[in-house]
Protein backbone atom coordinates (compact mmCIF):
# COMPACT_ATOMS: atom_id res chain seq x y z
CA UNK A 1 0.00 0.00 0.00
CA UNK A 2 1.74 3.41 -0.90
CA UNK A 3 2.11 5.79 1.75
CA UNK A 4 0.09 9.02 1.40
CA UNK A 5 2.56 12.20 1.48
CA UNK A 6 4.54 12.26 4.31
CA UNK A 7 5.92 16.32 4.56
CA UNK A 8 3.40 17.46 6.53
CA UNK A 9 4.25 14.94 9.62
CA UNK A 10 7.89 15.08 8.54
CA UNK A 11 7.94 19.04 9.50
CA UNK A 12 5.70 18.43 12.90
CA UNK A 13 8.26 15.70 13.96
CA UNK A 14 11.60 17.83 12.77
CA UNK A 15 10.71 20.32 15.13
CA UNK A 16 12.15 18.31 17.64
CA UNK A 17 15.31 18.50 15.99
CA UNK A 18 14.29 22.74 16.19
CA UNK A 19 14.28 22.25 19.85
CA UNK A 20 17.63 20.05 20.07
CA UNK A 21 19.97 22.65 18.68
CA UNK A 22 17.87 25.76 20.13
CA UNK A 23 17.88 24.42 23.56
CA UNK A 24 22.01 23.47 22.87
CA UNK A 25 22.75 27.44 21.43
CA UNK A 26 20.24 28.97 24.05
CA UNK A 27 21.68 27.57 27.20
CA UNK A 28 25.45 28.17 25.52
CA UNK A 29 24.38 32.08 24.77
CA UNK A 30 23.30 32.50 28.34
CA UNK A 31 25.42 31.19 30.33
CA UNK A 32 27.83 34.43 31.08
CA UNK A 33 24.37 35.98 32.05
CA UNK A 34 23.63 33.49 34.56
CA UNK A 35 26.87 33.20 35.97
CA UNK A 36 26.84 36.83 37.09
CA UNK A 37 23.42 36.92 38.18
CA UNK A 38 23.70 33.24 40.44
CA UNK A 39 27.48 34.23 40.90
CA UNK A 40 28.37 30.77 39.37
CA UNK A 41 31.71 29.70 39.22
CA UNK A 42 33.21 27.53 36.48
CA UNK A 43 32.62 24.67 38.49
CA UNK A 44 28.93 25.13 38.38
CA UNK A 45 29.53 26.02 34.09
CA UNK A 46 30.72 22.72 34.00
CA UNK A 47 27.88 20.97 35.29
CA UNK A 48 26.12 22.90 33.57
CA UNK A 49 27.38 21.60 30.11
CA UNK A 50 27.74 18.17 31.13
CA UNK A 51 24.19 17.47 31.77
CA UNK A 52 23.00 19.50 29.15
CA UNK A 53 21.32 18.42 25.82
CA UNK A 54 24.83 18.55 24.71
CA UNK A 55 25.85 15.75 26.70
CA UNK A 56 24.88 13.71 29.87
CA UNK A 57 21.15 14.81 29.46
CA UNK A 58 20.18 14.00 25.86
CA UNK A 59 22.46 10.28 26.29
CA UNK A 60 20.08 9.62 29.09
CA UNK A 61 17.38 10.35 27.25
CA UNK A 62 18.48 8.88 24.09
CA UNK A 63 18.74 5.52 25.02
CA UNK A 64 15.84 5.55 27.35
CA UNK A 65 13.65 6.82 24.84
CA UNK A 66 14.85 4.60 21.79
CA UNK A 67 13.53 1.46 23.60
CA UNK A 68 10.28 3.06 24.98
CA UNK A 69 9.67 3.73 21.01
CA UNK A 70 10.47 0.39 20.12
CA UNK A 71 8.11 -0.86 23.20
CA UNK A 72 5.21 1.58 23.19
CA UNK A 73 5.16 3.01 19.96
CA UNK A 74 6.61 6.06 18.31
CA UNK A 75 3.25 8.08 19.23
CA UNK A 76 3.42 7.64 22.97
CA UNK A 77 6.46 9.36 22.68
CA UNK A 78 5.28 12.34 21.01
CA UNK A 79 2.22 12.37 22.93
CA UNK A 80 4.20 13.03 26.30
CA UNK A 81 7.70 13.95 25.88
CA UNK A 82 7.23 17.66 24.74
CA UNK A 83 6.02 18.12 27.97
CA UNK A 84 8.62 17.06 29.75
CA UNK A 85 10.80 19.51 27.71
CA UNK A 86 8.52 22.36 28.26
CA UNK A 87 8.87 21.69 32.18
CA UNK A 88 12.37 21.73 32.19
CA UNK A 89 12.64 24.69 29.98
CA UNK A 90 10.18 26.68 32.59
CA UNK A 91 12.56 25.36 34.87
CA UNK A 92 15.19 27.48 33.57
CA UNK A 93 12.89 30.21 32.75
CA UNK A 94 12.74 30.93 36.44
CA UNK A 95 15.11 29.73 37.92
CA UNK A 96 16.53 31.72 41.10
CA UNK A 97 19.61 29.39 42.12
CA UNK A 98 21.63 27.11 40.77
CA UNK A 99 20.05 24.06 42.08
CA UNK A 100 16.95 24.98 40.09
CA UNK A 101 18.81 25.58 37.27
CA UNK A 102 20.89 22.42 36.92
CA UNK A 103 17.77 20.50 37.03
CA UNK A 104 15.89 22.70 34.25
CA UNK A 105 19.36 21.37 32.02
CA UNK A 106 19.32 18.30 32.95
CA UNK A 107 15.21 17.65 31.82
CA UNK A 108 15.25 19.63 29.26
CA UNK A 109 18.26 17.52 27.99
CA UNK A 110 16.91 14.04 28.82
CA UNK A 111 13.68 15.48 26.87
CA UNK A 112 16.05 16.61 23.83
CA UNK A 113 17.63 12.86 23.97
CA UNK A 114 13.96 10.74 24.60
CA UNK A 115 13.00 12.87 21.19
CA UNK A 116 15.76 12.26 18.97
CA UNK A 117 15.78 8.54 18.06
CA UNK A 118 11.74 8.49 17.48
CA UNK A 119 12.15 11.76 15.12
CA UNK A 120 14.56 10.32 12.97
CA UNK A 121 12.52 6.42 12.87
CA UNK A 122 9.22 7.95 12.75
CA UNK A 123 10.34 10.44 9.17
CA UNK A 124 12.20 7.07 7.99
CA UNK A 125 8.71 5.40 8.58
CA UNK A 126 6.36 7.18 7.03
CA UNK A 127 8.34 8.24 4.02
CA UNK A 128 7.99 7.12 0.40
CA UNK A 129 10.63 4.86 -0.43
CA UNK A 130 11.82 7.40 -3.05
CA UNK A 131 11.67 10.64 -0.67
CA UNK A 132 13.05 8.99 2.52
CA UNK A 133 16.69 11.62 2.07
CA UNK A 134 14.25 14.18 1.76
CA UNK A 135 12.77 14.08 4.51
CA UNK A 136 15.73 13.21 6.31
CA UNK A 137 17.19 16.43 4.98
CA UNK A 138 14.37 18.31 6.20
CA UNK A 139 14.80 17.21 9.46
CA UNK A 140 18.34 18.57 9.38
CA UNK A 141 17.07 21.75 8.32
CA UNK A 142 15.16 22.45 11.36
CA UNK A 143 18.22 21.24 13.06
CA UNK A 144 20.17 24.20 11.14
CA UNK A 145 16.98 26.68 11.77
CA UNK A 146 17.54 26.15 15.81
CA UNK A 147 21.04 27.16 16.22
CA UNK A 148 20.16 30.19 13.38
CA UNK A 149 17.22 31.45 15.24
CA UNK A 150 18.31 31.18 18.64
CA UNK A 151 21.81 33.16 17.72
CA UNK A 152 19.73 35.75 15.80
CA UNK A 153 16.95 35.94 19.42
CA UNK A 154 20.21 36.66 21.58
CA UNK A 155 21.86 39.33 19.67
CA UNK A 156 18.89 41.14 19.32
CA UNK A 157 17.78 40.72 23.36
CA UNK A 158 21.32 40.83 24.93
CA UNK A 159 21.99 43.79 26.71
CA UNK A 160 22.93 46.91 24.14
CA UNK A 161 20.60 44.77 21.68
CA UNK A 162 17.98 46.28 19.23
CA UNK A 163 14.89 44.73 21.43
CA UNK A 164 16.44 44.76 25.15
CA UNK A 165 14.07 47.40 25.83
CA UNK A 166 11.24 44.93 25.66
CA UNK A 167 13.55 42.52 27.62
CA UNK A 168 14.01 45.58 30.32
CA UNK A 169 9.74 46.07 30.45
CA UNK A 170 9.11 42.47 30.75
CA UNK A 171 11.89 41.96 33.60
CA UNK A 172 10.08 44.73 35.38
CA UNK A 173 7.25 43.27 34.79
CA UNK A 174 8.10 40.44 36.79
CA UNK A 175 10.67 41.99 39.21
CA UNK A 176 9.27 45.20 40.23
CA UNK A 177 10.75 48.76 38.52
CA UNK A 178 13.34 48.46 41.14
CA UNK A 179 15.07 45.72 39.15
CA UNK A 180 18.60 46.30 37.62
CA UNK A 181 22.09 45.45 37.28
CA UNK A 182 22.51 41.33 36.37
CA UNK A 183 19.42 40.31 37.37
CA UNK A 184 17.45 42.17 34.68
CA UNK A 185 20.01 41.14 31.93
CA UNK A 186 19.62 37.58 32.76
CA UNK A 187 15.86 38.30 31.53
CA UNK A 188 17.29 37.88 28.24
CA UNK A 189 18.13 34.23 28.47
CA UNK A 190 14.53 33.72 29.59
CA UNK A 191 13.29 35.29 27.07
CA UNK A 192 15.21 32.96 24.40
CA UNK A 193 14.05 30.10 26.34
CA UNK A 194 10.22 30.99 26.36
CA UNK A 195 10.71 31.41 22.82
CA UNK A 196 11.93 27.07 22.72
CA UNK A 197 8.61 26.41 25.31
CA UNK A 198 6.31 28.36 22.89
CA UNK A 199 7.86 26.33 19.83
CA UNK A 200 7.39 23.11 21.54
CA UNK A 201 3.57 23.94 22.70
CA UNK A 202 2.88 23.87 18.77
CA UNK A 203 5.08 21.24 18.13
CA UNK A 204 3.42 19.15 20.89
CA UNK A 205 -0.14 20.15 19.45
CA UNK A 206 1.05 19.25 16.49
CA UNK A 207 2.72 15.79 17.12
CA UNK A 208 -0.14 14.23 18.89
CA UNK A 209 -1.97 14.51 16.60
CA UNK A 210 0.12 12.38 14.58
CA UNK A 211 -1.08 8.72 13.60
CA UNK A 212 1.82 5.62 14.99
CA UNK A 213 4.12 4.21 12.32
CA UNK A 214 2.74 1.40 10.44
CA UNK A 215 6.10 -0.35 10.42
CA UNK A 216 5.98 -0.27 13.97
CA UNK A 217 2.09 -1.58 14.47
CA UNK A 218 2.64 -4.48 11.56
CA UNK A 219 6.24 -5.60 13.68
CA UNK A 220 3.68 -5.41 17.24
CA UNK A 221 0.74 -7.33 15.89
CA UNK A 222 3.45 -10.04 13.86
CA UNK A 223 5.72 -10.18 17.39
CA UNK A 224 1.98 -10.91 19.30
CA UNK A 225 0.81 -13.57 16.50
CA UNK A 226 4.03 -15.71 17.23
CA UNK A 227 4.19 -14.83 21.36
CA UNK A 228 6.95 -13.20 21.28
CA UNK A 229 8.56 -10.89 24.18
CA UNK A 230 7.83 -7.32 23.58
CA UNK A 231 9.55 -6.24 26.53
CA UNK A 232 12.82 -3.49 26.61
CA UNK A 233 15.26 -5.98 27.89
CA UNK A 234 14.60 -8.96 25.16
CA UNK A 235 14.93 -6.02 22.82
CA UNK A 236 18.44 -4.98 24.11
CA UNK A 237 19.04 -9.04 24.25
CA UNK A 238 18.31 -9.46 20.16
CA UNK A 239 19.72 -6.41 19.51
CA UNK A 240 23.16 -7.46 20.82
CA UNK A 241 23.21 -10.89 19.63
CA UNK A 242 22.50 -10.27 16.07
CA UNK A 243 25.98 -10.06 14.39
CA UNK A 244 24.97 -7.82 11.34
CA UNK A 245 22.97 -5.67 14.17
CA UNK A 246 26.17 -5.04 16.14
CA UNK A 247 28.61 -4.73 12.80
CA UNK A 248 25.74 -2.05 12.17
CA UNK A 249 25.76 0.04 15.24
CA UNK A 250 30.01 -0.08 15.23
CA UNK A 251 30.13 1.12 11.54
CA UNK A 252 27.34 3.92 12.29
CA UNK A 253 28.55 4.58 15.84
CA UNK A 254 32.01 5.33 14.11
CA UNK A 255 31.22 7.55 11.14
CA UNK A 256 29.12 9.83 13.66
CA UNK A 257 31.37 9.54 16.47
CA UNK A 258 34.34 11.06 14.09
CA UNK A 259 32.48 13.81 13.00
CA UNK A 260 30.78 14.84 15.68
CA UNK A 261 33.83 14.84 17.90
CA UNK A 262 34.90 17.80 15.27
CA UNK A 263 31.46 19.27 15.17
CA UNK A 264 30.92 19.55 18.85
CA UNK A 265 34.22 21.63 19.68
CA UNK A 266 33.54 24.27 16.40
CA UNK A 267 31.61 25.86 18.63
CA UNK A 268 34.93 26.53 20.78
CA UNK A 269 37.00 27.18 17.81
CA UNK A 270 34.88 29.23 15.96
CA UNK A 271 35.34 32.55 18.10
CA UNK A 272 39.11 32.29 18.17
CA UNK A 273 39.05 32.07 14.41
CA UNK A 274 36.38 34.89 14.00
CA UNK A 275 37.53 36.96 16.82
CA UNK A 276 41.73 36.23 17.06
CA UNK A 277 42.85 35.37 13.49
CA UNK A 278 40.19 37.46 11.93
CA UNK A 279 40.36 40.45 13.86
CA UNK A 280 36.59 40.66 14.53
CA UNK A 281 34.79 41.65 17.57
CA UNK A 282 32.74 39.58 19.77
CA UNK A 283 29.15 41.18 18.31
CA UNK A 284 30.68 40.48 14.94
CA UNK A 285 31.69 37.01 15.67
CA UNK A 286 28.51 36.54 16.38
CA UNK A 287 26.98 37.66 13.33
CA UNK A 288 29.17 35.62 11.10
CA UNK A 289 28.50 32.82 13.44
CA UNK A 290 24.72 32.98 12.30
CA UNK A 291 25.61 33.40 8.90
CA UNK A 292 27.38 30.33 8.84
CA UNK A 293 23.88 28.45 10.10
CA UNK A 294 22.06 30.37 7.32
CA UNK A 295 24.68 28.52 4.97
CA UNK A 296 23.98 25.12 6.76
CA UNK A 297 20.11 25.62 6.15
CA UNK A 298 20.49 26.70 2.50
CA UNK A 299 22.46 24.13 1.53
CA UNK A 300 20.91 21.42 2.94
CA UNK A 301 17.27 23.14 1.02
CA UNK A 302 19.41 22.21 -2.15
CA UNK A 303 20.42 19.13 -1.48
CA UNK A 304 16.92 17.35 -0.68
CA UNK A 305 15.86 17.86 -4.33
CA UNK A 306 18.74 15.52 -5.23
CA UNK A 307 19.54 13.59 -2.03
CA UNK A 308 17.42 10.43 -3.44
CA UNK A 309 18.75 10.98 -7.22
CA UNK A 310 22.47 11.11 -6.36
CA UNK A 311 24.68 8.48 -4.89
CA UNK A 312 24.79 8.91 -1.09
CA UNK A 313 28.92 7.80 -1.10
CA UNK A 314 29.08 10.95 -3.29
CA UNK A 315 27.17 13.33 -1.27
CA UNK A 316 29.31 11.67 1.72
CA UNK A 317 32.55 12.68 0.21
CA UNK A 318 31.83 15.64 -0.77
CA UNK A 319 30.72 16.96 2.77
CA UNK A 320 33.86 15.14 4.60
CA UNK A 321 36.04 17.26 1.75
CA UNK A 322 34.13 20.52 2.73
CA UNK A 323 35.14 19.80 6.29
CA UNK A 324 38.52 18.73 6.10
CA UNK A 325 39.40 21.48 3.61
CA UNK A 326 37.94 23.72 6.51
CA UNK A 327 40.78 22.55 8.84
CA UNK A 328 43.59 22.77 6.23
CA UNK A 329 42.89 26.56 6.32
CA UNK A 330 42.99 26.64 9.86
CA UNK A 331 46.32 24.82 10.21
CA UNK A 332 47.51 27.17 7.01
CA UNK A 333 46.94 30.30 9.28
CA UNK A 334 43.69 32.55 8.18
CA UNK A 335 44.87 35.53 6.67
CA UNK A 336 42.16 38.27 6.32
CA UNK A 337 38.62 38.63 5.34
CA UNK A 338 38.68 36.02 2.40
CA UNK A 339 39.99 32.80 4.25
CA UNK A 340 37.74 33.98 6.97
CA UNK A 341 34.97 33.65 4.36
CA UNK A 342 36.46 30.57 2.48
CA UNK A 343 36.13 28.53 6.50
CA UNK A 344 32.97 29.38 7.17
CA UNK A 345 31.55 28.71 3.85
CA UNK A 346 32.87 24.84 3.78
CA UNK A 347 31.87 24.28 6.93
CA UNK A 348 28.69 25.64 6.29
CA UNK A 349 29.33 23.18 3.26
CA UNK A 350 29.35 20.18 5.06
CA UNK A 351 26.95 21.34 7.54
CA UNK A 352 24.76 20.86 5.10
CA UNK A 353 25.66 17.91 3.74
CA UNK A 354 27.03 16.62 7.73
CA UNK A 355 27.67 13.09 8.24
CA UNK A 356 24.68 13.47 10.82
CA UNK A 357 22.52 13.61 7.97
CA UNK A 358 23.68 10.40 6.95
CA UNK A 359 23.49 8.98 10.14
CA UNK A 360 20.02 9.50 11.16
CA UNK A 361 19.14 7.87 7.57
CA UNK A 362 21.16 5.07 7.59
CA UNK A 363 20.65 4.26 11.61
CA UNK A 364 16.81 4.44 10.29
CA UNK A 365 17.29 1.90 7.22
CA UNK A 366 19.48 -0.42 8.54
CA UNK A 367 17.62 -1.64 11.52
CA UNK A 368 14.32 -4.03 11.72
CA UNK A 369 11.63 -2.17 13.62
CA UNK A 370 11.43 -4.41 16.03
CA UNK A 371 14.76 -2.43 17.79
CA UNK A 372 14.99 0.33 15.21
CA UNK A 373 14.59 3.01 17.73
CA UNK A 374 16.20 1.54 20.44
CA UNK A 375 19.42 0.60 18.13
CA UNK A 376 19.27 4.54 17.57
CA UNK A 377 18.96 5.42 20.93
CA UNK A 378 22.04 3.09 22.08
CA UNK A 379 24.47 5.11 19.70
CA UNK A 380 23.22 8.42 20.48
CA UNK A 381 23.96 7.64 24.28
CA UNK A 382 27.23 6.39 22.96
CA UNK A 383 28.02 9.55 20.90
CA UNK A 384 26.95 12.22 23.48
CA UNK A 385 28.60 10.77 25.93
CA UNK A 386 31.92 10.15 24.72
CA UNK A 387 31.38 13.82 23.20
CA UNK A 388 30.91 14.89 27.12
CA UNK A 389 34.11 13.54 27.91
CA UNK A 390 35.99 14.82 24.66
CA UNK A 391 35.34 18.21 25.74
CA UNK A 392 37.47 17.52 28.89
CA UNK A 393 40.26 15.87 26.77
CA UNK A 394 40.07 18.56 24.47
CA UNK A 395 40.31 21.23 26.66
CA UNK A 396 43.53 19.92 27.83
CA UNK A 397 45.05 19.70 24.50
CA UNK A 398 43.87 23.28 23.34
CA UNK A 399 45.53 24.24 26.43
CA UNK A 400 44.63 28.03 28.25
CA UNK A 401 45.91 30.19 25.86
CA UNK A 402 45.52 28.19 22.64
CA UNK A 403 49.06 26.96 22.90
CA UNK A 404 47.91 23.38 21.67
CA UNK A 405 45.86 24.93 18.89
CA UNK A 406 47.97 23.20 15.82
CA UNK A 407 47.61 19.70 17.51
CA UNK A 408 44.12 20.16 18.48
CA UNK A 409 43.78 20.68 14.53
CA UNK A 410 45.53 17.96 13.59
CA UNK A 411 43.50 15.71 16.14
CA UNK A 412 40.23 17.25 13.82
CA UNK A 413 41.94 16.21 10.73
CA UNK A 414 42.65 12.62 11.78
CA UNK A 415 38.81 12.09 13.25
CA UNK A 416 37.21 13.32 10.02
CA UNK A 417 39.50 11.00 7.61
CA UNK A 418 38.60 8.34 10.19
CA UNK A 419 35.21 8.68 9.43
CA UNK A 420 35.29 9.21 5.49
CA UNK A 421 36.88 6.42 4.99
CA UNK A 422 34.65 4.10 7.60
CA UNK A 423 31.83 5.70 5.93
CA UNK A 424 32.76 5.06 2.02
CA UNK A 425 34.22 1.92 2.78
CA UNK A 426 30.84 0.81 4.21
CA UNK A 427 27.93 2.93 3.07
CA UNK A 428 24.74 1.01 1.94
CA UNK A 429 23.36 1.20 -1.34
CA UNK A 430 19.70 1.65 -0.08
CA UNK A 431 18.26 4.72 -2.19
CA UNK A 432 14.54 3.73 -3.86
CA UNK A 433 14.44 0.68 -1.69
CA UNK A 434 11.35 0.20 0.96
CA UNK A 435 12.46 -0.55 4.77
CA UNK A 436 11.04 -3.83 4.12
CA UNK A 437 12.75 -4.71 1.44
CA UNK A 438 16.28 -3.13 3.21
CA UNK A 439 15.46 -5.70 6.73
CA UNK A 440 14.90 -8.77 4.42
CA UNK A 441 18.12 -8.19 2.54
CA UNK A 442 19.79 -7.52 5.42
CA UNK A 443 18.27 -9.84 8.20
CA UNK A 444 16.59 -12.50 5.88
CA UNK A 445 12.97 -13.20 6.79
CA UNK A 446 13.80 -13.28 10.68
CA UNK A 447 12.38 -9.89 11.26
């Protein structure tokens, strides 16, 4: 039976990818805010970070929600986790001490991580077979949108911005006209973050409404005709003792590891390019930083037209070039305005074409239903986690002054050849081909 067009669910589920990023970018903008106003040390920053969606949080949630998908359904995770993420973003919203804080991160993050693996399973679902990269890509957009829009929110609210004259009337709304100093800056970062809790009040409207995935309700009703165990555990059990399952989740687990090892410290690097070897000030920095994520977006809009025409080992190369030519100009030395340009364009380049594009497709294809999500889920923990303790390691390698900023480079350039040649070595040939079709070929008639 063909499936009847699938964009209009694919956009209500790829806001959660919206809400990923934004909630990443807004609690990363605000933190300087919130350390004056709580008097936080760096101490309390780190915490901060490590249970974040950036890390501890979304693993959490991640693998926790990847087997509640495979168990309950894709739907009863759209029908309740939004809500989770809107109470931990009011969480931050008013927070007044650190304690409250840490604990609007940390469920907001576990939220971000329950979300991810059903998003990415649920587009794969309910695609055509011939629009599946599409979708996918669509997904990634919103992804690119969060970061964009969140940037754009806190330059115009920070203090000096354009609209921080709304932010000052709204903070004495709240805190009396007597309000001032750090505590009605850090009205700002509230701001941003009701602007995440109104996104995912629509989203959440919008996502219950959804109908579940007939993939998963066929693989529910076949698992109860032959009595089998539905339960989480048995899942993890077949999971790990299916060979091609496990040579699946290292090759995947590897490619996106790589990359997103590279990806997760840009944020670091990004200023000391933009600011120290271009010259640029902070507010500037800033600005070109948001550019960038309007050159993620863009070219990722392009490439859906032709994701499920072209070969994806293509594609693949071509954003792994974009990236590692990137890091050739930063170990080169960036000279002026035009290499400035010339780095943020190619990694804008394979931003939009990011191996995490080919991840969440692939992890989607390559799995049987039966632990598609949770098989999802299990790398995600994997990759955020190890990602939370990179940022230690790499820390220590950049060093405090950027003395180790050559081998940190270098250690960029070896992870991303890692993971092109992993990834063209082993990438599936599984355009124009139905999930079905893709489980039987891959798993025989078992699943």
């Amino acid at each position: 039976m063909e499936k009847k067009s699938s964009l209009k669910s694919t956009i209500a589920v790829s806001l959660t990818n919206y809400l990923d990023a934004g909630a990443i970018v807004a609690g990363a903008s605000g933190l300087t805010l919130w350390q004056k106003y709580l008097g936080l040390t760096e101490l309390h920053l780190g915490w901060l970070n490590f249970i974040s969606a950036n890390c501890l949080g979304a693993a959490l949630g991640a693998i926790i929600g990847g087997f509640l998908a495979d168990k309950y359904g894709r739907k009863f995770i759209y029908t309740y986790n939004l809500i989770v993420y809107m109470i931990g973003v009011l969480l931050v919203m008013c927070s007044v001490n650190f304690p409250m804080l840490l604990l609007g991160f940390l469920v907001t993050g576990i939220s971000v991580g329950i979300g991810v693996p059903a998003s990415w399973t649920y587009i794969s679902e309910s695609s055509e077979d011939n629009k599946r990269g599409r979708n996918i890509c669509i997904s990634q957009m919103s992804w690119g949108c969060g970061p964009m829009i969140i940037l754009l929110l806190g330059m115009l609210f920070a203090p000096g911005g354009v609209l921080f004259g709304w932010v000052e009337s709204i903070g004495h709304a709240f805190g009396g006209a007597s309000l001032s100093g750090d505590a009605l800056n850090v009205f700002s970062s509230r701001v941003v973050f009701f602007s995440l809790f109104v996104v995912a009040f629509i989203a959440w409207n919008l996502q219950r409404k959804l109908e579940e995935s007939g993939d998963w309700k066929a693989t529910r009703e076949a698992a109860k005709a032959k009595g089998e165990d539905s339960g989480i555990v048995h899942a993890i059990g077949v999971l790990f003792s299916n060979q091609k399952a496990i040579a699946t989740v290292c090759f995947l687990a590897t490619i996106y590891l790589t990359w997103n090892l590279v990806a997760s410290v840009m944020g670091f690097f990004q200023p000391h390019i933009y600011e120290t070897a271009g010259g640029l000030s902070n507010e500037y920095a800033n600005m070109l930083s948001c550019v960038g994520w309007v050159i993620v977006v863009a070219i990722t809009f392009c490439i859906s037209f032709v994701f499920d025409k072209i070969p994806h080992r293509v594609l693949y190369i071509l954003g792994l070039v974009a990236a590692l030519a990137t890091w050739v100009i930063i170990i080169k030395g960036v000279n002026g305005m035009v290499d400035l340009w010339a780095f943020s364009i190619l990694w804008g380049i394979n931003g939009g074409i990011s191996v995490q594009i080919f991840y969440a497709l692939w992890g989607s294809e390559l799995f049987p239903a039966k632990f598609r999500a949770g098989a999802q889920g299990l790398m995600f923990f994997i990759v955020r986690g190890l990602s939370a303790i990179w940022g230690l390691v790499f820390t220590s390698i950049y060093g405090e002054n950027g003395e180790g900023f050559t081998v940190a480079a270098w250690c960029m350039i070896v992870l991303l050849l890692i993971s092109l040649i992993v990834g063209v070595i082993g990438a599936p040939d599984t355009r124009g081909k139905s999930l079905a079709q893709i489980t039987k070929e891959r798993y025989g008639d078992d699943f």
